[in-house]
N, C-alpha and C. Protein backbone atom coordinates (compact mmCIF):
# COMPACT_ATOMS: atom_id res chain seq x y z
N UNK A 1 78.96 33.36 27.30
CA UNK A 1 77.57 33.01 27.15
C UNK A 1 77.10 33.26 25.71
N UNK A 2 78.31 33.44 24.71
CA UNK A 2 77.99 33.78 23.33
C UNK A 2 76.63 32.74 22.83
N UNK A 3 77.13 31.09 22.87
CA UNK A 3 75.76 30.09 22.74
C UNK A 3 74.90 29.59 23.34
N UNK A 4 74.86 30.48 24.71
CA UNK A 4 73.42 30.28 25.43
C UNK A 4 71.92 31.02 24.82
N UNK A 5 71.20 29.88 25.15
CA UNK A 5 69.84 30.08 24.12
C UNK A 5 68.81 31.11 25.29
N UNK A 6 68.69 32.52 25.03
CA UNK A 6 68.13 33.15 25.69
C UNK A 6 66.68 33.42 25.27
N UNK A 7 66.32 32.53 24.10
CA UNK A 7 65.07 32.61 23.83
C UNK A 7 63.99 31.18 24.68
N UNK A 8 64.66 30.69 25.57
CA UNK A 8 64.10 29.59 25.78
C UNK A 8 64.64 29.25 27.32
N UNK A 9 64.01 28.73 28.07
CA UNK A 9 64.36 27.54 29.23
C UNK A 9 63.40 26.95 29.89
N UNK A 10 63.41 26.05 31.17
CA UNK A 10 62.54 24.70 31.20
C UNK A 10 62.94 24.59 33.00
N UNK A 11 62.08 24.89 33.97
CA UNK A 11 62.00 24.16 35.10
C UNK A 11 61.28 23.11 35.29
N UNK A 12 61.35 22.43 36.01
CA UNK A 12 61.17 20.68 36.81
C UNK A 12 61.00 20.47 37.68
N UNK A 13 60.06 20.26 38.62
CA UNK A 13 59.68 19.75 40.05
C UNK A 13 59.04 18.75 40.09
N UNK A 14 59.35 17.83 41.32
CA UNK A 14 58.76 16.58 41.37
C UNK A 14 57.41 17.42 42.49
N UNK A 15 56.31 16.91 42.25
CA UNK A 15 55.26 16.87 43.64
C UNK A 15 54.52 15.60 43.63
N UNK A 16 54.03 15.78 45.14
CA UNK A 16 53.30 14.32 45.48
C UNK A 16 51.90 14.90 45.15
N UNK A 17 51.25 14.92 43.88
CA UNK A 17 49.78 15.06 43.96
C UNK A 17 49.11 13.84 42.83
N UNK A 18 48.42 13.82 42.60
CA UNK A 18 47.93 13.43 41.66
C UNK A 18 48.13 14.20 40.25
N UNK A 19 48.18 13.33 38.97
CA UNK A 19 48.22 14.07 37.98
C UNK A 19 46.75 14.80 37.24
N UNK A 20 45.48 14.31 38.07
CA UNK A 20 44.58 15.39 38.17
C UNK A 20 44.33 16.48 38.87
N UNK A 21 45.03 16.17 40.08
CA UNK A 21 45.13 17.35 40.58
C UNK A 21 45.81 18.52 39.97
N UNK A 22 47.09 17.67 39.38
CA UNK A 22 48.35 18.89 38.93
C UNK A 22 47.42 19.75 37.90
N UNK A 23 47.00 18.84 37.08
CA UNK A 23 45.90 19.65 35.96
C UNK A 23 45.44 20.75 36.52
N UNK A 24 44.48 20.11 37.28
CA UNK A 24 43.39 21.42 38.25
C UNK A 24 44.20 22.52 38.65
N UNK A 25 45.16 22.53 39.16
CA UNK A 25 46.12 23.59 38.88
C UNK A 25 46.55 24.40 38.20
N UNK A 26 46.45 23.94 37.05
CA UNK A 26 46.82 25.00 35.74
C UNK A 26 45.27 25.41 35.35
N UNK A 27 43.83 24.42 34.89
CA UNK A 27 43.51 25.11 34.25
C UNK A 27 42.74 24.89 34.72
N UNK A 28 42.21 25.23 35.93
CA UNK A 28 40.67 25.64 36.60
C UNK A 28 41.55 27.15 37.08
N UNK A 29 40.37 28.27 37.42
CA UNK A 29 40.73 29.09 37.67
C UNK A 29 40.89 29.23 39.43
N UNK A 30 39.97 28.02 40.25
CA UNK A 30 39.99 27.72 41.06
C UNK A 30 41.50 27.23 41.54
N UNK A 31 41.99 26.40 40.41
CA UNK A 31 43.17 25.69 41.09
C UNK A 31 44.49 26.44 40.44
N UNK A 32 44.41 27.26 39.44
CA UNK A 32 45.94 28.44 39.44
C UNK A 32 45.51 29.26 40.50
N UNK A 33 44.85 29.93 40.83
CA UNK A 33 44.58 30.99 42.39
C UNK A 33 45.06 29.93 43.72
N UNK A 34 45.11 28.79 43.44
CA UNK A 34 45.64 27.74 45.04
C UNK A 34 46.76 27.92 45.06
N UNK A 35 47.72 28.39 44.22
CA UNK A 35 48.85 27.88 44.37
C UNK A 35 49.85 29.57 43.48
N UNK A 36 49.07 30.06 42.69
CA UNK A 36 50.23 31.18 41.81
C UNK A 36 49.05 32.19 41.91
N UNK A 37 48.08 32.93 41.76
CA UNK A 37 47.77 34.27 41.32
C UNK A 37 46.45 34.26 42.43
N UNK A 38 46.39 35.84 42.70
CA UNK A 38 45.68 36.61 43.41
C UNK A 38 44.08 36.56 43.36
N UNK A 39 44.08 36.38 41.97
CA UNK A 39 42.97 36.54 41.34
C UNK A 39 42.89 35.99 39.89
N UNK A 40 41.94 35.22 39.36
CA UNK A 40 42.17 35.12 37.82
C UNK A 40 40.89 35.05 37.22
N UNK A 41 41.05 34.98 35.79
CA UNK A 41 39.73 35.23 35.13
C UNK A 41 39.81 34.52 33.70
N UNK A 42 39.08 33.76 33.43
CA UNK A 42 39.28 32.34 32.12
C UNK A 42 38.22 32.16 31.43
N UNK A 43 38.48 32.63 30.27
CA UNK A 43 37.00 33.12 29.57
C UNK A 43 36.98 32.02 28.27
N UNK A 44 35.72 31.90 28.07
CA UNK A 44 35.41 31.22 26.91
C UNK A 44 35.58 31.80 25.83
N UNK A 45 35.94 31.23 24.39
CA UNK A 45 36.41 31.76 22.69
C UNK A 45 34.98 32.71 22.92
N UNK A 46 33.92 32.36 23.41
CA UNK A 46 32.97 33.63 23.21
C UNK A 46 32.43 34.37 23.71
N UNK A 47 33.44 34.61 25.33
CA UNK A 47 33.64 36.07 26.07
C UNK A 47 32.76 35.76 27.30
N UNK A 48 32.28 34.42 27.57
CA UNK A 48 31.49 34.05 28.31
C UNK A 48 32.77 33.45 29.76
N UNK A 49 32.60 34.06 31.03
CA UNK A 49 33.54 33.75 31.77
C UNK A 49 33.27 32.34 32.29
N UNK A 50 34.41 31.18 32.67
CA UNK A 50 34.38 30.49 33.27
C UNK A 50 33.90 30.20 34.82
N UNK A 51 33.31 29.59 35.50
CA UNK A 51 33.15 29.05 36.67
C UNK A 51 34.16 28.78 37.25
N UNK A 52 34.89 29.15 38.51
CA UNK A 52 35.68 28.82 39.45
C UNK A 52 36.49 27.13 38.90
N UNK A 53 35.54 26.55 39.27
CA UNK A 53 35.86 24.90 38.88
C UNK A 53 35.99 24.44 37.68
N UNK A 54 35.29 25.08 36.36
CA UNK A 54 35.54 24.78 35.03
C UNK A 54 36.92 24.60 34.90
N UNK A 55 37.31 23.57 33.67
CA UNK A 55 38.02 23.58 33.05
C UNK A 55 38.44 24.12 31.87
N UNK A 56 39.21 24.82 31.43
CA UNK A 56 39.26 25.62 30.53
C UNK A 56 40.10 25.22 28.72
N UNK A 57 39.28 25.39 28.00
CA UNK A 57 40.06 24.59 26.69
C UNK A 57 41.28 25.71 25.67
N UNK A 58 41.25 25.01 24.65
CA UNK A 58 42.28 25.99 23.31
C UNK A 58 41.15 27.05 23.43
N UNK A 59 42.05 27.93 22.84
CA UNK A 59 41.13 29.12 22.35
C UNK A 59 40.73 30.07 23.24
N UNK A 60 40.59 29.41 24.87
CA UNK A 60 40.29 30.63 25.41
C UNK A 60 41.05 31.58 26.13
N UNK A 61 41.07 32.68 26.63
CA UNK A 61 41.75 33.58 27.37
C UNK A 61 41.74 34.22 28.61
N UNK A 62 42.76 34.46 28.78
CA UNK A 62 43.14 34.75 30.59
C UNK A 62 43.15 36.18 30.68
N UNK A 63 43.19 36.47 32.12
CA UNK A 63 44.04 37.52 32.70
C UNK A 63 44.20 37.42 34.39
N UNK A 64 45.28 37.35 34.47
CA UNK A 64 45.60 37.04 35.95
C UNK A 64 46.66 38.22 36.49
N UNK A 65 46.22 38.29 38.39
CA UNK A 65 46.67 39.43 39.05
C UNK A 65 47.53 38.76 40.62
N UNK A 66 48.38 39.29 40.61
CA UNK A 66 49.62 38.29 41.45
C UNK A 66 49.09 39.12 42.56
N UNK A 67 49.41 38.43 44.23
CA UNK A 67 49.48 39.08 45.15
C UNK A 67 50.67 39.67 45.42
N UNK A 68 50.58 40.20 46.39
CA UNK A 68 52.10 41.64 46.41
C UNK A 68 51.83 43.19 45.61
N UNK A 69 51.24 42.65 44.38
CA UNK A 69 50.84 43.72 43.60
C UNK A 69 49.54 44.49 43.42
N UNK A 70 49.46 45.74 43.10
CA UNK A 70 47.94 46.49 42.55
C UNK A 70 46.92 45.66 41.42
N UNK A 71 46.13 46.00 41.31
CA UNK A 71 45.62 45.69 40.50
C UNK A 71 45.86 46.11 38.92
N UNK A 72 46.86 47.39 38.81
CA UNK A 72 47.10 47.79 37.59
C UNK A 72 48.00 46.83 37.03
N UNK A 73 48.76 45.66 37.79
CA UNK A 73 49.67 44.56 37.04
C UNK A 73 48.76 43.82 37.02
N UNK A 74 48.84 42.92 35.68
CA UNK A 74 47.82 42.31 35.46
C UNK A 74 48.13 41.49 34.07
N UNK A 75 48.49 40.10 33.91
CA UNK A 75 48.60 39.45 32.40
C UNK A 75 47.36 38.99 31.92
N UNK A 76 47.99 39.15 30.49
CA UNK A 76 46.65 38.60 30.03
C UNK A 76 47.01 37.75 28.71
N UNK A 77 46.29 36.62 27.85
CA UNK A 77 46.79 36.08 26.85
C UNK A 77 46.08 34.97 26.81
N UNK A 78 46.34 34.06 25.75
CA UNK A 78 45.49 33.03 25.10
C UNK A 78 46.01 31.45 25.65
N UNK A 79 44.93 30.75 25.69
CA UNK A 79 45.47 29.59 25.68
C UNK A 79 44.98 28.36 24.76
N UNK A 80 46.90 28.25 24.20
CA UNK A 80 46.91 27.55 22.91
C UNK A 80 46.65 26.47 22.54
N UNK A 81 47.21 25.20 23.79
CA UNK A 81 46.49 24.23 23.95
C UNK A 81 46.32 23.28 24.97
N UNK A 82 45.75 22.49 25.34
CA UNK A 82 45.45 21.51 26.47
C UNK A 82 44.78 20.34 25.77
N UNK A 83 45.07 19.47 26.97
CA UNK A 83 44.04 18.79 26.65
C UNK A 83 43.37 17.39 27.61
N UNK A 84 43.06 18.69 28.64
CA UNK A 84 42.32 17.65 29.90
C UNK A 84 42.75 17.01 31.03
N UNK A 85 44.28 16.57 30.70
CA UNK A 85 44.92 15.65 31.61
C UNK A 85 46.04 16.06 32.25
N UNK A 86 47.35 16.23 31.08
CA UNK A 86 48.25 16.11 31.44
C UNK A 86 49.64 17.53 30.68
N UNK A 87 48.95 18.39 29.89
CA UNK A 87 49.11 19.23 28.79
C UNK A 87 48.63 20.67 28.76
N UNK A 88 49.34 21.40 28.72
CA UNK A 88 48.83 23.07 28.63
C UNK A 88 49.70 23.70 28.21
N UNK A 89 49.50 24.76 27.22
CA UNK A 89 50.01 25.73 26.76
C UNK A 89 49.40 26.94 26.29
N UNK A 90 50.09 28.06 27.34
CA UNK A 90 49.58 29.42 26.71
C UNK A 90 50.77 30.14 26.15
N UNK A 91 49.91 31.55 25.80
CA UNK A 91 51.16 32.72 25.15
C UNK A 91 51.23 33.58 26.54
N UNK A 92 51.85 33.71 26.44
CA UNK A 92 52.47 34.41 28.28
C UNK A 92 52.58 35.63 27.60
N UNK A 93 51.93 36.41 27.60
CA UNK A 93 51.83 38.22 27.30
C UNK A 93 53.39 38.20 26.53
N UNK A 94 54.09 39.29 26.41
CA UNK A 94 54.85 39.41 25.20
C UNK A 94 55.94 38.45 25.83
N UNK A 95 56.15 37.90 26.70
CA UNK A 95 56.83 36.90 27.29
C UNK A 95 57.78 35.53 26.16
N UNK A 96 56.41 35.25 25.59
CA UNK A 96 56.60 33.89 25.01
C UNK A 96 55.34 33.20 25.16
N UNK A 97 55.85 31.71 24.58
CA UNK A 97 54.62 30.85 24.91
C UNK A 97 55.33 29.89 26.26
N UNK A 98 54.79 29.49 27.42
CA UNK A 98 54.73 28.30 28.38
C UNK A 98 53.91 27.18 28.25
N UNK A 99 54.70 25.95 28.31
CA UNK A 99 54.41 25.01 27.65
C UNK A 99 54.09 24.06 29.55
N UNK A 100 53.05 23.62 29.83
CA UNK A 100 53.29 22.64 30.87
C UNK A 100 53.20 21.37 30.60
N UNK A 101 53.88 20.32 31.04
CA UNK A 101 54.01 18.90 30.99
C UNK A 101 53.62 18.55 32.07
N UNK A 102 52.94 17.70 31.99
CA UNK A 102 52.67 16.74 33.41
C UNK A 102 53.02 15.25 33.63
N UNK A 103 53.86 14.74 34.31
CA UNK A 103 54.09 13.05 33.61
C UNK A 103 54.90 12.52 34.91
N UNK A 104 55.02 11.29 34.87
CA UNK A 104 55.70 10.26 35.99
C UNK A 104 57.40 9.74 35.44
N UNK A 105 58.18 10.38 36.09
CA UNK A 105 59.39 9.96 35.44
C UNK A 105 59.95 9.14 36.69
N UNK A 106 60.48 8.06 36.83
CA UNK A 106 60.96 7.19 38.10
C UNK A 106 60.41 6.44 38.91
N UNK A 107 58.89 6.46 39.00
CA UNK A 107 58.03 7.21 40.08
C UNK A 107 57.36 8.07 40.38
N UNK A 108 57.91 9.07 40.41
CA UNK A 108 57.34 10.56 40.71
C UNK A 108 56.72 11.33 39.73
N UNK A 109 56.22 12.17 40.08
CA UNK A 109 54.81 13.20 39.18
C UNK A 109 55.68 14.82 38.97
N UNK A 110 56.19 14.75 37.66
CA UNK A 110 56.94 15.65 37.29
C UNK A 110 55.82 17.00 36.86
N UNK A 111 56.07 17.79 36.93
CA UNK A 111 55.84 19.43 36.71
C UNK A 111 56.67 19.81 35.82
N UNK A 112 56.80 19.75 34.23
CA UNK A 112 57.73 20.51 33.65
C UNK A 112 57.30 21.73 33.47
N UNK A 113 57.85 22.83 33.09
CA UNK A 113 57.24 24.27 32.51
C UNK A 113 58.68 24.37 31.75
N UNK A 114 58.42 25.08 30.21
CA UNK A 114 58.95 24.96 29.29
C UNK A 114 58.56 26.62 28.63
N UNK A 115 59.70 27.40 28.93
CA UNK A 115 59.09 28.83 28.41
C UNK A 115 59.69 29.26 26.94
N UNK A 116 59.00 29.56 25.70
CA UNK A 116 60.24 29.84 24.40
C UNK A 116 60.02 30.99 23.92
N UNK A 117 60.25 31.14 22.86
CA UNK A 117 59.70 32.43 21.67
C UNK A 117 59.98 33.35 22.71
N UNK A 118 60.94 33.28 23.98
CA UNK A 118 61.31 34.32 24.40
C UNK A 118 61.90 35.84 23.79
N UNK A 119 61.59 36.92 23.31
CA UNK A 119 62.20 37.92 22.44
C UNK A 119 63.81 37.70 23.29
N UNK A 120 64.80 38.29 22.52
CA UNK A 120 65.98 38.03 22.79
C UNK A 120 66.89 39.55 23.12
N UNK A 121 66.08 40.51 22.86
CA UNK A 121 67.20 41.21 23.28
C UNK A 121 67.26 41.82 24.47
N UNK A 122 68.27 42.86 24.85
CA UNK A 122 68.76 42.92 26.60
C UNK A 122 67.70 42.82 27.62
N UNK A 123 66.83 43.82 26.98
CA UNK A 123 65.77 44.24 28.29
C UNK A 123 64.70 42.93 28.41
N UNK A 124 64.63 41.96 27.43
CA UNK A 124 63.86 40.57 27.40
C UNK A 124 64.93 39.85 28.19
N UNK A 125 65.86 39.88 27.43
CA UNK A 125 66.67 38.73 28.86
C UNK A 125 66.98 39.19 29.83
N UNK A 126 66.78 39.93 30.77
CA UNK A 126 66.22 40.23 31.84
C UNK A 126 65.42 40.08 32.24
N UNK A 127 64.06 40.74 31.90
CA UNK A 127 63.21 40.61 32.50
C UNK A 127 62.21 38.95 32.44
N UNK A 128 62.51 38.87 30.76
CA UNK A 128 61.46 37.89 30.69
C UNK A 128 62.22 36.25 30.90
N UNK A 129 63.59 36.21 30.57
CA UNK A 129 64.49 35.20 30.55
C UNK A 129 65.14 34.93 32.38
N UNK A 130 65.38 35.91 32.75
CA UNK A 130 66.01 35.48 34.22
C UNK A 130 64.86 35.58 35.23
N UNK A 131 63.89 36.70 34.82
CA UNK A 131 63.00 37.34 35.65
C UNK A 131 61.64 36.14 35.95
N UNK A 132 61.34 35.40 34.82
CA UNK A 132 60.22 34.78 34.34
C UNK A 132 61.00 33.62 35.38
N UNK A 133 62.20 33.38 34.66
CA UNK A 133 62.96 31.68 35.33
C UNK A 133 62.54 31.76 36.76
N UNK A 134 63.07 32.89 37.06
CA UNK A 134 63.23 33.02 38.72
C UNK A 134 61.73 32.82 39.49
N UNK A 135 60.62 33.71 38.53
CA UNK A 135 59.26 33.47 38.61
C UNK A 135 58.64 32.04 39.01
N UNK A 136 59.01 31.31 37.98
CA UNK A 136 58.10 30.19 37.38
C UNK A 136 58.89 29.04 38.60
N UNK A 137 60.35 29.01 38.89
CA UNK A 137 61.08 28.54 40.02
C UNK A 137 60.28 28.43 41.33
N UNK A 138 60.41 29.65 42.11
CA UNK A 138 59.19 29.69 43.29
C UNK A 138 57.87 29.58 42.96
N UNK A 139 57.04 30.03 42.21
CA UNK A 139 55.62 29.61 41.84
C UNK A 139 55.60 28.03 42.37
N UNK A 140 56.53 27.01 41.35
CA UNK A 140 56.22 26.03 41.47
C UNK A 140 56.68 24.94 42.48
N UNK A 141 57.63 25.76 43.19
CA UNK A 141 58.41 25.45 44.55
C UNK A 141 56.76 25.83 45.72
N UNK A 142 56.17 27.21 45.63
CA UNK A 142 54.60 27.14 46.13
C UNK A 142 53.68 26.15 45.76
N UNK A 143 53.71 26.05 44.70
CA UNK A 143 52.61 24.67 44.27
C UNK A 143 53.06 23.32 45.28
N UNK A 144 54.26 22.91 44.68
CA UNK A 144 54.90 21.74 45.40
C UNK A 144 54.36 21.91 47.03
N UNK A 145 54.67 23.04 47.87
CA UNK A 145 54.52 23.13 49.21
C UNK A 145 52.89 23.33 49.63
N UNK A 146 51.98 23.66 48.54
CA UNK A 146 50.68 23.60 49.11
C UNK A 146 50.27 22.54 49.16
N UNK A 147 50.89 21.82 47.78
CA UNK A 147 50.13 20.69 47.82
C UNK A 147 50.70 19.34 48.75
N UNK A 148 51.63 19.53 49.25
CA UNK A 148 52.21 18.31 49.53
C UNK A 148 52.54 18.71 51.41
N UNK A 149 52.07 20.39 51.81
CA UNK A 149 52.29 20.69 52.92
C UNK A 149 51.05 21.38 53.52
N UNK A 150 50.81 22.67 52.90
CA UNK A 150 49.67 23.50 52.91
C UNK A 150 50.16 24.24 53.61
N UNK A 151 51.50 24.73 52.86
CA UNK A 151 51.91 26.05 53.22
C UNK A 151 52.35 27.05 52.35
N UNK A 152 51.69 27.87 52.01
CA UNK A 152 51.52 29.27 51.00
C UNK A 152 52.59 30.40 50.98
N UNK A 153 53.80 30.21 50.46
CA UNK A 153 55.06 30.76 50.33
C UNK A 153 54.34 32.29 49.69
N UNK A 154 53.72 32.89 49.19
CA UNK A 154 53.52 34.16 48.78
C UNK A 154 53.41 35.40 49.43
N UNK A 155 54.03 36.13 48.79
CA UNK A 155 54.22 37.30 49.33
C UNK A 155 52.49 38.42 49.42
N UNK A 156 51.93 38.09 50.11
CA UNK A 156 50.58 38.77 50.20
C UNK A 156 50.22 39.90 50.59
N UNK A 157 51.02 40.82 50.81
CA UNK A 157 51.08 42.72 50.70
C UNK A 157 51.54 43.32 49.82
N UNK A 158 51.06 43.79 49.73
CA UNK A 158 51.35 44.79 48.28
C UNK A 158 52.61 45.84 48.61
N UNK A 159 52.68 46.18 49.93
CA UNK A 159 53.04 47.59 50.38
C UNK A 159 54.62 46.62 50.90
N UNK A 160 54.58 45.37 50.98
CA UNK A 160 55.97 45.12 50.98
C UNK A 160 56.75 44.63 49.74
N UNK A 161 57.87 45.12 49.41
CA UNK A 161 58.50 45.00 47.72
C UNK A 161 59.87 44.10 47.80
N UNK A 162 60.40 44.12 46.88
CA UNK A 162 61.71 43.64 46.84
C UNK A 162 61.92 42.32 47.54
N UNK A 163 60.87 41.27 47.79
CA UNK A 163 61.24 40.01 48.08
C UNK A 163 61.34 39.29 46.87
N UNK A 164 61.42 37.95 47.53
CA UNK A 164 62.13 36.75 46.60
C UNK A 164 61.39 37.40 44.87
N UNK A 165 59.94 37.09 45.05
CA UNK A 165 59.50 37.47 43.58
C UNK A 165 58.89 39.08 42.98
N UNK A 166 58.92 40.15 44.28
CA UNK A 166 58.88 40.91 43.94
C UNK A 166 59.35 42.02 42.95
């Protein structure tokens, strides 16, 4: 694995939604809580919090709280850019930056997520390189199944550990 690139990798799912919907997903705070986090919070460049349903632009910043977990886990970080439709990118806490694509390849309504500037050494490729992959994998394997089933793969107790994304 000497030339594998551990600063970087890229999952792909097809879902049946609309590509406004997929949006609403990432950047309403309404529609990342449908599908990935417990709780979230999406603030304007001037500290003014977003509305549930707003859409959220460059410049402003997050912090989101997964179910399974306390409230003391908790990310937080900027988002670098969007732009309305089909496009998002934040800095994923010391993670890296995640890049989302949204687009029709065949037919179908692709979901890319594109994670880089991963730091590279041991305890990053672990946690943030296999740990994040494995993350961002089921997250969007949940998205795919809410939206196309309306069934909520998450682990929603705190007091149970060590599953798939725990």
């Amino acid at each position: 694995m000497e030339n594998f690139d551990w600063s970087r990798f890229s999952v792909r799912i097809t879902v049946k939604a609309s590509l406004e919907k997929l949006y609403w997903c990432w950047a309403t705070k309404e529609g990342i809580e449908f599908w990935f986090l417990r709780k979230s919070e999406y603030k304007k460049a001037d500290g003014n919090v977003y509305n549930p349903e707003e859409f959220i632009k460059k410049g402003d910043s997050y912090s989101w709280w997964w179910h399974g977990y306390s409230d003391d886990i908790t990310e937080t970080g900027e988002i670098l850019d969007c732009n309305g439709t089909d496009y998002f990118k934040f800095k994923f806490g010391q993670a890296g930056n995640c890049t989302v694509k949204i687009y029709i390849e065949e037919g179908e309504k692709i979901v890319e997520l594109i994670q880089d500037e991963i730091p590279t050494d041991e305890k990053a490729k672990e946690n943030w390189h296999v740990g994040c992959k494995t993350g961002w994998t089921f997250y969007l394997a949940n998205m795919k199944s809410l939206l196309e089933g309306g069934i909520d793969l998450r682990n929603r107790n705190e007091k149970i550990q060590n599953v798939i994304i725990s």
